[in-house]
PDB file of N, CA and C in Angstrom:
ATOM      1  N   UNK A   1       0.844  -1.189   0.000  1.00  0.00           N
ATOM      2  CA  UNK A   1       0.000   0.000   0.000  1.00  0.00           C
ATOM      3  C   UNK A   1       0.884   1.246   0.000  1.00  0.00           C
ATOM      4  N   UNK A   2       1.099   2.127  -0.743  1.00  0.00           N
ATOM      5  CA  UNK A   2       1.618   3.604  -0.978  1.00  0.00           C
ATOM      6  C   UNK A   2       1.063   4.273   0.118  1.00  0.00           C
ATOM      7  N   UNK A   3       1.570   5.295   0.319  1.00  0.00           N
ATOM      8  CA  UNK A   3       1.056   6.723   1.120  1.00  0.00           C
ATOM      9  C   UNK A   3       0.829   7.301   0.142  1.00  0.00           C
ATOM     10  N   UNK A   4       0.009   8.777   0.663  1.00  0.00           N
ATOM     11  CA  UNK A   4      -0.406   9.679  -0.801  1.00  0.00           C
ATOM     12  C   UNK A   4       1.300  10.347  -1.415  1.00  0.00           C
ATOM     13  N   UNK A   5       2.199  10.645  -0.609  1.00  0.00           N
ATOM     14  CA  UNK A   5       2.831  11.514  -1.261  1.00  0.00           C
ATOM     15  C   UNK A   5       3.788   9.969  -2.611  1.00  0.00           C
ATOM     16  N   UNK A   6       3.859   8.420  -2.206  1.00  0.00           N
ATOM     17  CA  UNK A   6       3.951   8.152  -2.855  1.00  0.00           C
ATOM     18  C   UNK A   6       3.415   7.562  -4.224  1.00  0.00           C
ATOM     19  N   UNK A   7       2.290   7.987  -4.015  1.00  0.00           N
ATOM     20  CA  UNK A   7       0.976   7.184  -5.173  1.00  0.00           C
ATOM     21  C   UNK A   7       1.649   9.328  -5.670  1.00  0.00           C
ATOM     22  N   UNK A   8       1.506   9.986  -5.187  1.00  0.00           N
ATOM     23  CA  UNK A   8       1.666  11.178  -6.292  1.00  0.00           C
ATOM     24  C   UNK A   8       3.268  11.321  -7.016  1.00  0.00           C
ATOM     25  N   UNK A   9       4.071  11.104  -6.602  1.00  0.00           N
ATOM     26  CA  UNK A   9       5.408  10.674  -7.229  1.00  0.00           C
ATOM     27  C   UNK A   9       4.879   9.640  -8.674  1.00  0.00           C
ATOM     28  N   UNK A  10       4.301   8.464  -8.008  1.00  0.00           N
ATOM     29  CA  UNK A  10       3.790   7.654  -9.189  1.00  0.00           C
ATOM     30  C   UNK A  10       2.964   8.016 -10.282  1.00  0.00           C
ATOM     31  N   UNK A  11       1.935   9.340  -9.945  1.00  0.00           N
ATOM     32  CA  UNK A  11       1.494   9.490 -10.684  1.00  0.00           C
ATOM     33  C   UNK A  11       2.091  10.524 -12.077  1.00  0.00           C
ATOM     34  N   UNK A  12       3.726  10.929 -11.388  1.00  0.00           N
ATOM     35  CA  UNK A  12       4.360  12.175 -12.443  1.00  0.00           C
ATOM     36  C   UNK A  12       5.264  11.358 -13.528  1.00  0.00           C
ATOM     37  N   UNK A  13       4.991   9.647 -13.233  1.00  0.00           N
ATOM     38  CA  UNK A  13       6.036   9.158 -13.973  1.00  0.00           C
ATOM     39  C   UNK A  13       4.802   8.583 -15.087  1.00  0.00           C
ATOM     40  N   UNK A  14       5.455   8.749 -16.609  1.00  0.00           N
ATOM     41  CA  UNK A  14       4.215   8.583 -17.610  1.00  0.00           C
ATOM     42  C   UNK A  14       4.928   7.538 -18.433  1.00  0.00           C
ATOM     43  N   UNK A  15       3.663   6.717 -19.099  1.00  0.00           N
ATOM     44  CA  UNK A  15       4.532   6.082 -20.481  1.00  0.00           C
ATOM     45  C   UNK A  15       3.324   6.296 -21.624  1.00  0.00           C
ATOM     46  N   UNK A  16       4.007   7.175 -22.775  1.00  0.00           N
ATOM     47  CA  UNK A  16       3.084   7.049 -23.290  1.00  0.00           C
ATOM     48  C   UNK A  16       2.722   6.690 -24.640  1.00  0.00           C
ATOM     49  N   UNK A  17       3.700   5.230 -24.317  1.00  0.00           N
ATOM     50  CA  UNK A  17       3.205   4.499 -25.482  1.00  0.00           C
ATOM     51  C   UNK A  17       4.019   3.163 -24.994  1.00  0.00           C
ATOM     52  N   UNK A  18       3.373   2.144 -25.912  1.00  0.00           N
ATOM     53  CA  UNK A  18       4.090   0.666 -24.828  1.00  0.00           C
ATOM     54  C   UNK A  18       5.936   0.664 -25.528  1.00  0.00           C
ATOM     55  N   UNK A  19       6.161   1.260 -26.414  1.00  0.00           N
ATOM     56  CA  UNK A  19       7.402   1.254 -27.068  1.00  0.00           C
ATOM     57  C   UNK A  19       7.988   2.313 -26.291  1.00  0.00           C
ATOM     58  N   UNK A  20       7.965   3.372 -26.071  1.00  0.00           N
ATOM     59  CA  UNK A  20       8.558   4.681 -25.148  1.00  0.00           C
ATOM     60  C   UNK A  20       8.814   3.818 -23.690  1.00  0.00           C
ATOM     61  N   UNK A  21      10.083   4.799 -23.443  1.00  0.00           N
ATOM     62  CA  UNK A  21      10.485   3.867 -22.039  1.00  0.00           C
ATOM     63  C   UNK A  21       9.756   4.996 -20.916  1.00  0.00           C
ATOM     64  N   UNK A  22       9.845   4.499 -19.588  1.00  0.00           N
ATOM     65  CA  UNK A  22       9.323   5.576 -18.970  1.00  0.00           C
ATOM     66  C   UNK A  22      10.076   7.048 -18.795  1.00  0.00           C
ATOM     67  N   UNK A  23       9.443   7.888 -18.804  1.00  0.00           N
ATOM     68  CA  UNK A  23       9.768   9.632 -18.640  1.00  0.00           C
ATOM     69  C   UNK A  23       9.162  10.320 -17.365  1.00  0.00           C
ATOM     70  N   UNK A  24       9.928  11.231 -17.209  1.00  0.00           N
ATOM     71  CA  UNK A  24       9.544  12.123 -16.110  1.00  0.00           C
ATOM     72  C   UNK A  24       8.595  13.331 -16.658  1.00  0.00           C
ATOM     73  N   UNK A  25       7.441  13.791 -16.093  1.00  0.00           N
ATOM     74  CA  UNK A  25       6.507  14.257 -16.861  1.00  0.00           C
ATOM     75  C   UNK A  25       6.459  14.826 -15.801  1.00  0.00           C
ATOM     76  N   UNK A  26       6.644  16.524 -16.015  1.00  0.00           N
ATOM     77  CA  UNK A  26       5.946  18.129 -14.424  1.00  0.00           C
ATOM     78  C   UNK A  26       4.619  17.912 -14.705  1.00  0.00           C
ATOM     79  N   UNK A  27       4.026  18.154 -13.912  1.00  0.00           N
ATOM     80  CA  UNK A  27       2.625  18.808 -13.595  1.00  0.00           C
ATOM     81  C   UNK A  27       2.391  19.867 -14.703  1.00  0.00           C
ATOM     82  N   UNK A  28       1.489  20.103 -15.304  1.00  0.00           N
ATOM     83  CA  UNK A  28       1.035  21.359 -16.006  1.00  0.00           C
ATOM     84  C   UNK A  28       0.272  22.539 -15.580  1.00  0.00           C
ATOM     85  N   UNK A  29       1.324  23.389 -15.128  1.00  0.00           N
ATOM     86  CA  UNK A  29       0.584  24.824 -14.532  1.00  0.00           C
ATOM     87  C   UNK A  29       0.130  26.072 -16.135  1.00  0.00           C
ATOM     88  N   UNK A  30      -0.544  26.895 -15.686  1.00  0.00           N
ATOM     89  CA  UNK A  30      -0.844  27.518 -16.793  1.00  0.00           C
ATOM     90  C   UNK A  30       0.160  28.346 -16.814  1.00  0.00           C
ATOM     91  N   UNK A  31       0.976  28.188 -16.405  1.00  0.00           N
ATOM     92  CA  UNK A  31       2.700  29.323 -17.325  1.00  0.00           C
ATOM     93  C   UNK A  31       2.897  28.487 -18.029  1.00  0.00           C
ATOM     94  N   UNK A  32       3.091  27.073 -17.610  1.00  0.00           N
ATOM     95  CA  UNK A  32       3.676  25.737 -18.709  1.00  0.00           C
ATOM     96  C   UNK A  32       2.960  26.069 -20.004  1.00  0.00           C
ATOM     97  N   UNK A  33       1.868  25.970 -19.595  1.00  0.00           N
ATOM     98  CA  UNK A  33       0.950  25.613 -20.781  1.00  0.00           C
ATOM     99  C   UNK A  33       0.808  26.947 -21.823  1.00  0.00           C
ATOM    100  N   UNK A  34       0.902  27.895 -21.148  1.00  0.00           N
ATOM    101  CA  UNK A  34       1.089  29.450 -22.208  1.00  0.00           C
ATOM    102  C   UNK A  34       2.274  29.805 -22.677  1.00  0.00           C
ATOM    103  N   UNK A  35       3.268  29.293 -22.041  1.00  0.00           N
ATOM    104  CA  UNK A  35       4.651  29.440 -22.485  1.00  0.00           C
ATOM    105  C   UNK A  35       5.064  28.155 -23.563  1.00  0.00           C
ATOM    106  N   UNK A  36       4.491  27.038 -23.092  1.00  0.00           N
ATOM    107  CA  UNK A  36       4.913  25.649 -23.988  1.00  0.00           C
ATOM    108  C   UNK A  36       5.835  25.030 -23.746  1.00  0.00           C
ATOM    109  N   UNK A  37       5.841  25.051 -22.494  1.00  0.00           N
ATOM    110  CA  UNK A  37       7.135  24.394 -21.812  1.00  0.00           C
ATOM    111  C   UNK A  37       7.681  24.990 -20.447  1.00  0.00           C
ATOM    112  N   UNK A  38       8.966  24.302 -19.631  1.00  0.00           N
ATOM    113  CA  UNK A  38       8.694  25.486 -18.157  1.00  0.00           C
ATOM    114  C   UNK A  38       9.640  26.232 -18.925  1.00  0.00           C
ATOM    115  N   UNK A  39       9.801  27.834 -18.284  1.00  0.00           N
ATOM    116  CA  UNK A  39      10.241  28.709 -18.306  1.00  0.00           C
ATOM    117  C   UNK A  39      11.660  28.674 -19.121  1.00  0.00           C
ATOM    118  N   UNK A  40      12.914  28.358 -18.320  1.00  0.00           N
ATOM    119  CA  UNK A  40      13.796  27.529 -18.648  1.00  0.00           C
ATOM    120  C   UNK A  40      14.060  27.127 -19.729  1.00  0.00           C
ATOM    121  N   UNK A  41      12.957  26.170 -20.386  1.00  0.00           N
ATOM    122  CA  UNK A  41      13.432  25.691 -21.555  1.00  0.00           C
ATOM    123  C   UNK A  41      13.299  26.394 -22.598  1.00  0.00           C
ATOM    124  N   UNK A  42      11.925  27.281 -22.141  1.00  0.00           N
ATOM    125  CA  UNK A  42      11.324  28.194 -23.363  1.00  0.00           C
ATOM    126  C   UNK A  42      12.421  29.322 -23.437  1.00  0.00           C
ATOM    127  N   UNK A  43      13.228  29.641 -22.609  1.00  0.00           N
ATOM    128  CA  UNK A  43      14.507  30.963 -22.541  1.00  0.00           C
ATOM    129  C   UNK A  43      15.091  30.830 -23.324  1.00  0.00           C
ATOM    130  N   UNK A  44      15.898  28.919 -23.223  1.00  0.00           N
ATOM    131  CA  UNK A  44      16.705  28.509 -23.922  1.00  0.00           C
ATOM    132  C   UNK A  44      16.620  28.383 -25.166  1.00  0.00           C
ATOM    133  N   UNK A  45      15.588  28.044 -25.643  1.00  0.00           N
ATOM    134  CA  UNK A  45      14.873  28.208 -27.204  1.00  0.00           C
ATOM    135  C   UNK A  45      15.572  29.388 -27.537  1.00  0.00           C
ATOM    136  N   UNK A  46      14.543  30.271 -26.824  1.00  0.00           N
ATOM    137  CA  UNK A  46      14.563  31.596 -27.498  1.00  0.00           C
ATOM    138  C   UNK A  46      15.684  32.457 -27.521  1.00  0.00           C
ATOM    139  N   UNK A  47      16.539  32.156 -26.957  1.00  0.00           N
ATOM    140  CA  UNK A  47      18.661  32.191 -27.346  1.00  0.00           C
ATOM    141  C   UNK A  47      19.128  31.878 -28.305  1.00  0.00           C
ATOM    142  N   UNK A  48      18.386  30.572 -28.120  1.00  0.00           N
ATOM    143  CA  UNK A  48      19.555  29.959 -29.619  1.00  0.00           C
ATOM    144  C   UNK A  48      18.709  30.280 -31.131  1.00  0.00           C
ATOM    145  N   UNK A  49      17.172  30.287 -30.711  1.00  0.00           N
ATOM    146  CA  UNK A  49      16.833  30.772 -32.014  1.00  0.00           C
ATOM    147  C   UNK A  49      16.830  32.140 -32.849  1.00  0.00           C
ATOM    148  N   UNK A  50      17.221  32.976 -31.126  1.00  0.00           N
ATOM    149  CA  UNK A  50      18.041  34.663 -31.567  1.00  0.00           C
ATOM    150  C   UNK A  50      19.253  34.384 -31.808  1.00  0.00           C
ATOM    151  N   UNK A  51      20.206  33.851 -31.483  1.00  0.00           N
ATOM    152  CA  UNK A  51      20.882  33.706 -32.296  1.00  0.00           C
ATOM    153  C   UNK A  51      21.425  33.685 -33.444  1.00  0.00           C
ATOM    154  N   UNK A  52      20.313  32.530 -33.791  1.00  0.00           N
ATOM    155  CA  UNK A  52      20.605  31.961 -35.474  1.00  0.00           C
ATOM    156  C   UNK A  52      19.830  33.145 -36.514  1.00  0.00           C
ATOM    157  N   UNK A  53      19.149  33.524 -35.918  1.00  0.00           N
ATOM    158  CA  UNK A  53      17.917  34.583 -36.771  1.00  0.00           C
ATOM    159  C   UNK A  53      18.802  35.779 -36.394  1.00  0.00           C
ATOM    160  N   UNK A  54      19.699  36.418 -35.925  1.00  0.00           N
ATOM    161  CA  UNK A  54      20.445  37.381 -36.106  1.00  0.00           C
ATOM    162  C   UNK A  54      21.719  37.159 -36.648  1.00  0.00           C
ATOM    163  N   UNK A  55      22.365  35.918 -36.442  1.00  0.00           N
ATOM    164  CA  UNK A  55      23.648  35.621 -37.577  1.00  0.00           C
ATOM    165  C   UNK A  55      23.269  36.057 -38.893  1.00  0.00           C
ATOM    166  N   UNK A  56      21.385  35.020 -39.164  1.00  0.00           N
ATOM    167  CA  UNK A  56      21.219  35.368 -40.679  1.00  0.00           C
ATOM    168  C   UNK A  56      20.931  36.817 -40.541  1.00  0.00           C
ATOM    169  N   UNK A  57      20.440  37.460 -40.113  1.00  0.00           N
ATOM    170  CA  UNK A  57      20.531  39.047 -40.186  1.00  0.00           C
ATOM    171  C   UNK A  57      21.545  39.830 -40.626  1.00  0.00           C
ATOM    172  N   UNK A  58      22.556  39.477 -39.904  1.00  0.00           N
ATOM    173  CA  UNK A  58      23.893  39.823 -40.438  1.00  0.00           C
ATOM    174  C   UNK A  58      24.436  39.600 -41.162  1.00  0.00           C
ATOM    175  N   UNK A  59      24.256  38.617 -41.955  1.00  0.00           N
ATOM    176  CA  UNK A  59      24.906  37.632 -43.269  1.00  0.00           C
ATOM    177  C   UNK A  59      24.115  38.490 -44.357  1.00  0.00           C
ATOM    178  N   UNK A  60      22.898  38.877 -43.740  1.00  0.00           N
ATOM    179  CA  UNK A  60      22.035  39.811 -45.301  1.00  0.00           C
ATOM    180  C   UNK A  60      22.239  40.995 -45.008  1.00  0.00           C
ATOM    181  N   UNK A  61      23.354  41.745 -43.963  1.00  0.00           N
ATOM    182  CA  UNK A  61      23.784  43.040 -44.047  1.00  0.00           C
ATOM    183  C   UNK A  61      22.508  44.000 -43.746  1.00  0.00           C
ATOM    184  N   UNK A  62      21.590  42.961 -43.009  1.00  0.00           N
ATOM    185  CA  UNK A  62      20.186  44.125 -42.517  1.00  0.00           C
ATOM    186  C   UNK A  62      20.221  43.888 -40.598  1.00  0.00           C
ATOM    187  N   UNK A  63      20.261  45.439 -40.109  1.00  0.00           N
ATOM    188  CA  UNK A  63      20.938  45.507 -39.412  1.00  0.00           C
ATOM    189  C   UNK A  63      19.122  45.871 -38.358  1.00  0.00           C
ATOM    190  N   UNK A  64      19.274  45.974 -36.959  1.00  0.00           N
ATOM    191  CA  UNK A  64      18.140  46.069 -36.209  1.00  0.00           C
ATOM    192  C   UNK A  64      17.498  47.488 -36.535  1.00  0.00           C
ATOM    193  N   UNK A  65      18.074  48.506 -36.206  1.00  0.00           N
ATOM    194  CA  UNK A  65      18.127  49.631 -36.500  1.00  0.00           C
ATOM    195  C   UNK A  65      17.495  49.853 -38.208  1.00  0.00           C
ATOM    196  N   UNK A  66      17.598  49.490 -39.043  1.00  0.00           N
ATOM    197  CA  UNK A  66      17.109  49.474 -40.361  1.00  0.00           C
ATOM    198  C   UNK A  66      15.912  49.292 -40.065  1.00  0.00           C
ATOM    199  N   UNK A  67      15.617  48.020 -39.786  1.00  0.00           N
ATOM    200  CA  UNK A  67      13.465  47.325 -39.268  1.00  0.00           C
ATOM    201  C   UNK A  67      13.184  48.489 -38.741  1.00  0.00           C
ATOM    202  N   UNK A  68      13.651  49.331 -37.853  1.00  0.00           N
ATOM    203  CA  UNK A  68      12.326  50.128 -36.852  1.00  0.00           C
ATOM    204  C   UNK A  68      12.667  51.248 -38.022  1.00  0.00           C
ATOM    205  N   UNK A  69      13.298  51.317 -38.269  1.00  0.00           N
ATOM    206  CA  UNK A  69      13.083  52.864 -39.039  1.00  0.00           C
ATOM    207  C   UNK A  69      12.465  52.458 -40.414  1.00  0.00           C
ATOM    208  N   UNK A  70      12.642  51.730 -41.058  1.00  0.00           N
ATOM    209  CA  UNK A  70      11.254  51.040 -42.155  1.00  0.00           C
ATOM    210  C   UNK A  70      10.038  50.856 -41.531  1.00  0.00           C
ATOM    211  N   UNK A  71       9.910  50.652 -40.752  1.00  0.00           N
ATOM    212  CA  UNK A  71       8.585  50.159 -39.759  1.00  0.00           C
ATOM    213  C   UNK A  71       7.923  51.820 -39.540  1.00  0.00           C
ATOM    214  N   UNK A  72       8.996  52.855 -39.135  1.00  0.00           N
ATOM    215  CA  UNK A  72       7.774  54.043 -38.813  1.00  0.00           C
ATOM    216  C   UNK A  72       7.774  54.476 -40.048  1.00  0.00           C
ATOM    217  N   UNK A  73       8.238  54.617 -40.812  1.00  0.00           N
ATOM    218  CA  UNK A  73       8.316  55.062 -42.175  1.00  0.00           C
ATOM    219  C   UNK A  73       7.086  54.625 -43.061  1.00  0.00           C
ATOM    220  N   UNK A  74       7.006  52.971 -42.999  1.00  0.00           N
ATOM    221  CA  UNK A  74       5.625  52.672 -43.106  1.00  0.00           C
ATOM    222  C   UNK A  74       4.499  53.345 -42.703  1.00  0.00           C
ATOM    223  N   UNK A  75       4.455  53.481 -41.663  1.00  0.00           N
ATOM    224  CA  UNK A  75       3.539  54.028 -40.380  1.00  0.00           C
ATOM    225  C   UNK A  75       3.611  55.834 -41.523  1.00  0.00           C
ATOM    226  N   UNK A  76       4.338  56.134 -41.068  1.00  0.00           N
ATOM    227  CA  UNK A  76       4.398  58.009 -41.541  1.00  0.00           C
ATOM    228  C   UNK A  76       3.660  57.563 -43.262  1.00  0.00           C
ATOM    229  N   UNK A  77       4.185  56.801 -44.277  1.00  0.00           N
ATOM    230  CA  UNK A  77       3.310  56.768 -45.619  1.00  0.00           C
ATOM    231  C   UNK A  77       1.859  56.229 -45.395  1.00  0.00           C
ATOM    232  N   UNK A  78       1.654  55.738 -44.549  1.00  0.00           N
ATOM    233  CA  UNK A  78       0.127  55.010 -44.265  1.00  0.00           C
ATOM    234  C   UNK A  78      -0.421  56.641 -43.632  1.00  0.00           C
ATOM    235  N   UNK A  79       0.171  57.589 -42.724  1.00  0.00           N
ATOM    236  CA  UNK A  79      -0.466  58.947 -42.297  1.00  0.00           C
ATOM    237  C   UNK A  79      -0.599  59.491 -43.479  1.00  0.00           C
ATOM    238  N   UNK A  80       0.394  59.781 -44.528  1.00  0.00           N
ATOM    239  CA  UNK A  80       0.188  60.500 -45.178  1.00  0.00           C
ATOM    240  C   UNK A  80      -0.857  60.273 -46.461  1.00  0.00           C
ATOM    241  N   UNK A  81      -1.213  59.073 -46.674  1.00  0.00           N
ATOM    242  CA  UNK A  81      -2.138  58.818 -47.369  1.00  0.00           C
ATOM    243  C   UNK A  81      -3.326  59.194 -47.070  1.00  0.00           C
ATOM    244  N   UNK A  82      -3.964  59.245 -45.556  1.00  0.00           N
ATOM    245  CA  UNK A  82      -4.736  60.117 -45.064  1.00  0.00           C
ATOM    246  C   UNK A  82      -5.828  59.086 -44.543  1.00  0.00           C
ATOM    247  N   UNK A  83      -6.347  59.301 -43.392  1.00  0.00           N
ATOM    248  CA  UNK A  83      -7.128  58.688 -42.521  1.00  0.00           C
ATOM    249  C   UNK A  83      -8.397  58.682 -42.895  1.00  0.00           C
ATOM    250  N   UNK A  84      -8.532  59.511 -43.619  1.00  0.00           N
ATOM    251  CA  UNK A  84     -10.443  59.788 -43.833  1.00  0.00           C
ATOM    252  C   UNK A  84     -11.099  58.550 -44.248  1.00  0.00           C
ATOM    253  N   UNK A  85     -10.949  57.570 -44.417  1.00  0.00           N
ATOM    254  CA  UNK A  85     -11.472  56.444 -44.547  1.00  0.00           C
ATOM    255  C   UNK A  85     -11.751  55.489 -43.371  1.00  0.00           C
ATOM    256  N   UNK A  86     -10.667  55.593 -42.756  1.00  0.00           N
ATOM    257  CA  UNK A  86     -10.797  55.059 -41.068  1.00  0.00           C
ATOM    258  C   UNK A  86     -11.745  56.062 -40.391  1.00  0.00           C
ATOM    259  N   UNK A  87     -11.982  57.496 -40.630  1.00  0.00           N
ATOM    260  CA  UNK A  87     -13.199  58.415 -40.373  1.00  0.00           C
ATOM    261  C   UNK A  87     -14.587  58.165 -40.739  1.00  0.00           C
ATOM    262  N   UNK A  88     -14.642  57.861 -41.793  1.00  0.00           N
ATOM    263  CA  UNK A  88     -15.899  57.569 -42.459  1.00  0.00           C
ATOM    264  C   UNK A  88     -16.222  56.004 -42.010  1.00  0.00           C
ATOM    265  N   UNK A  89     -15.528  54.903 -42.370  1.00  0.00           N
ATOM    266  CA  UNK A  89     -16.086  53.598 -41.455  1.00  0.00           C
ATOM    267  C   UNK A  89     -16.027  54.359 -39.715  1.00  0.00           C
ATOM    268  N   UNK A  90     -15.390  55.160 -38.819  1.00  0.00           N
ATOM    269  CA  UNK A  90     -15.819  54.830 -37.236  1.00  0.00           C
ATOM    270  C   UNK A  90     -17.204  55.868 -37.545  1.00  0.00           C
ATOM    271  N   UNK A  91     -17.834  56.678 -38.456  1.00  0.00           N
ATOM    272  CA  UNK A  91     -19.173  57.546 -38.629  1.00  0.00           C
ATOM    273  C   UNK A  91     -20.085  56.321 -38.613  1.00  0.00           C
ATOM    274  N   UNK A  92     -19.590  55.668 -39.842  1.00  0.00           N
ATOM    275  CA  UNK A  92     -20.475  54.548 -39.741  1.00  0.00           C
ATOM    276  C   UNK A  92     -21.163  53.556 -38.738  1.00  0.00           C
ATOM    277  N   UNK A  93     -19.979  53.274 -38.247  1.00  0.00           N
ATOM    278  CA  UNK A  93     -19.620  52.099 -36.822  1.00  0.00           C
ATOM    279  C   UNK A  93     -20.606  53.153 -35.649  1.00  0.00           C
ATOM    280  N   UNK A  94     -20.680  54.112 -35.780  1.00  0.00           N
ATOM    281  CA  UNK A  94     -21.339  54.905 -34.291  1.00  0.00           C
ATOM    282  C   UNK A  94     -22.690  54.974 -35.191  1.00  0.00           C
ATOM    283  N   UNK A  95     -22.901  55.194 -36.165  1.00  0.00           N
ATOM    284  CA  UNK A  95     -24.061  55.583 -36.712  1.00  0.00           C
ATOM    285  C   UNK A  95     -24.878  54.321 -36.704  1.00  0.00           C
ATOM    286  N   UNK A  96     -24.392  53.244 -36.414  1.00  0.00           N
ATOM    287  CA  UNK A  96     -25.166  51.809 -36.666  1.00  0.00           C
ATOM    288  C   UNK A  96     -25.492  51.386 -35.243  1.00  0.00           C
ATOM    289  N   UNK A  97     -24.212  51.520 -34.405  1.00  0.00           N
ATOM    290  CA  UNK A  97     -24.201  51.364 -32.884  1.00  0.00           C
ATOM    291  C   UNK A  97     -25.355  52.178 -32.301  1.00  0.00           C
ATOM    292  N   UNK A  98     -25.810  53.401 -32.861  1.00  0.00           N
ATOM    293  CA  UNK A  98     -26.787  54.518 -32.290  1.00  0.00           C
ATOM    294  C   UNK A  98     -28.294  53.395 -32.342  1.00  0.00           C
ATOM    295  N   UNK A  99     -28.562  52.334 -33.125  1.00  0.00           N
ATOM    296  CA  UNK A  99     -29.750  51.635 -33.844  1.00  0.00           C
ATOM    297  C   UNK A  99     -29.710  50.366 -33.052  1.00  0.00           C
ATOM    298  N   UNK A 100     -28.505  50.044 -33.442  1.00  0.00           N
ATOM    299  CA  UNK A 100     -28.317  48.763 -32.896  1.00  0.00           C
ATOM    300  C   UNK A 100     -28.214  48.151 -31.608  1.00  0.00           C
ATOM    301  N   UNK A 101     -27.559  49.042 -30.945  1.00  0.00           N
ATOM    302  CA  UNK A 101     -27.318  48.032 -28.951  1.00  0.00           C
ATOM    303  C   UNK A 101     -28.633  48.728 -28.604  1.00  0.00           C
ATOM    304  N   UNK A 102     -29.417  49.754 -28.672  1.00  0.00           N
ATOM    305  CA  UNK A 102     -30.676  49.894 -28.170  1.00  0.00           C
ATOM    306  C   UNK A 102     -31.433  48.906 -28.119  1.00  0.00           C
ATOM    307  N   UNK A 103     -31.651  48.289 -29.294  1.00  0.00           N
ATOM    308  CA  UNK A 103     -32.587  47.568 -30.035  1.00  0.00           C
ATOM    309  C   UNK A 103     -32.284  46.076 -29.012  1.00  0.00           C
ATOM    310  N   UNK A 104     -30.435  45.831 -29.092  1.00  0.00           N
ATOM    311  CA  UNK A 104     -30.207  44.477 -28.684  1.00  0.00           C
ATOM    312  C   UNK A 104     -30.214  44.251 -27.128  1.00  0.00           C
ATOM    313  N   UNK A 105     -30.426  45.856 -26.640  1.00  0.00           N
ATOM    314  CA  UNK A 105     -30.675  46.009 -25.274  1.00  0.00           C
ATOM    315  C   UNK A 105     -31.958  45.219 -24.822  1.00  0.00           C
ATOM    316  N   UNK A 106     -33.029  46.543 -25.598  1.00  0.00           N
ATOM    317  CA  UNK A 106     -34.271  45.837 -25.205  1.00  0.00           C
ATOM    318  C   UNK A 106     -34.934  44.051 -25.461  1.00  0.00           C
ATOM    319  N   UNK A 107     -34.042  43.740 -26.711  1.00  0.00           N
ATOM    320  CA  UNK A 107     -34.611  42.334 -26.736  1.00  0.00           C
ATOM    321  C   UNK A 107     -33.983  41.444 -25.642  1.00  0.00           C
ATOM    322  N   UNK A 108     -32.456  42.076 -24.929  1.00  0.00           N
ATOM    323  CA  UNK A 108     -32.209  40.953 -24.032  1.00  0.00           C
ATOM    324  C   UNK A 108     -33.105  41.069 -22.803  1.00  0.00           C
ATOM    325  N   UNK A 109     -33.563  42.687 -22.639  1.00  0.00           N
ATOM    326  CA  UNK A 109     -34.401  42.738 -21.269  1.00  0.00           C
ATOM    327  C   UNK A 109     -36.151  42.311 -21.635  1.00  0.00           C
ATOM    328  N   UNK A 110     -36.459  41.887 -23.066  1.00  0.00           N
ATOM    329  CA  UNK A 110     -37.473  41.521 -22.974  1.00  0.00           C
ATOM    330  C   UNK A 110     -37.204  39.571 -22.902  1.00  0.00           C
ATOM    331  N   UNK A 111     -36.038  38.901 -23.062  1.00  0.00           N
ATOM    332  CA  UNK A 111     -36.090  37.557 -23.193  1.00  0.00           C
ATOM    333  C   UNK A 111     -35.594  37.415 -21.910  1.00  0.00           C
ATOM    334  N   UNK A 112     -35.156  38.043 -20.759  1.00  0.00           N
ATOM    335  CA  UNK A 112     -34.635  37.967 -19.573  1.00  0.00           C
ATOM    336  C   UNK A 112     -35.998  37.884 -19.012  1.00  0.00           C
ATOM    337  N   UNK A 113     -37.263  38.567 -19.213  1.00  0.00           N
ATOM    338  CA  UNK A 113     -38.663  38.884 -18.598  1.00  0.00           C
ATOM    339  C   UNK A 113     -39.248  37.284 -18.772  1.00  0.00           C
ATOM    340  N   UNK A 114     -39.162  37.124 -20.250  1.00  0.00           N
ATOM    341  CA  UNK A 114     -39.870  35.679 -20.512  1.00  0.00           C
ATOM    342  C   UNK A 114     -39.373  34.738 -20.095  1.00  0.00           C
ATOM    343  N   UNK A 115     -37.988  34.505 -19.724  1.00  0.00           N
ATOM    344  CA  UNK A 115     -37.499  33.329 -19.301  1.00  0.00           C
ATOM    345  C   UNK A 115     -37.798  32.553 -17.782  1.00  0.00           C
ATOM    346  N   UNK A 116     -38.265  34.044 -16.912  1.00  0.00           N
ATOM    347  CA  UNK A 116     -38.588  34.040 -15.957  1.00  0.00           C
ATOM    348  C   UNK A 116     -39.685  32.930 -15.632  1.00  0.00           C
TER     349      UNK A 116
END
């Protein structure tokens, strides 16, 4: 018969497949699971794959400093083309919103009444 803390040891050791030998398997907290791995490993990734993605950077003679200043430059030709279109769709977007959440107001407070 185990104690609990050893039935939970047993339960971190996995096999998961009859050919795979057994592995040590963490618990899955939600950093694990949003990161994709613990912390640690995901760092280590992300070293060596800066790394390699800035060697090739350098090998094509495009330097960090180049990206952000293409990047606002983008940004400044997208101003200068002129916004009035992003004006006219948010006229729109308020002009529909003025019709619309009223409307979707009252039908939720009339199906909230009937459900009763």
């Amino acid at each position: 018969m185990l104690d609990e803390r050893q039935a939970a040891d047993a339960r971190l050791w996995s096999k998961s497949s009859p050919t795979d030998a057994w592995r040590w398997s963490q618990p899955e907290t939600p950093l694990t699971r949003f990161l994709g791995g613990t912390p640690i490993n995901v760092a280590l990734r992300l070293f060596f794959l800066s790394l390699v993605v800035g060697a090739l950077l350098m090998w094509l003679d495009i330097k960090p400093a180049d990206i952000a200043q293409d990047a606002l430059r983008f940004i400044d030709r997208i101003g200068s083309m002129g916004f009035r279109a992003f004006r006219d769709i948010g006229a729109y977007l308020i002009g529909g919103a003025m019709i619309v959440v009223p409307v979707w107001f009252v039908l939720r407070l009339v199906n909230m009444r009937g459900a009763r």
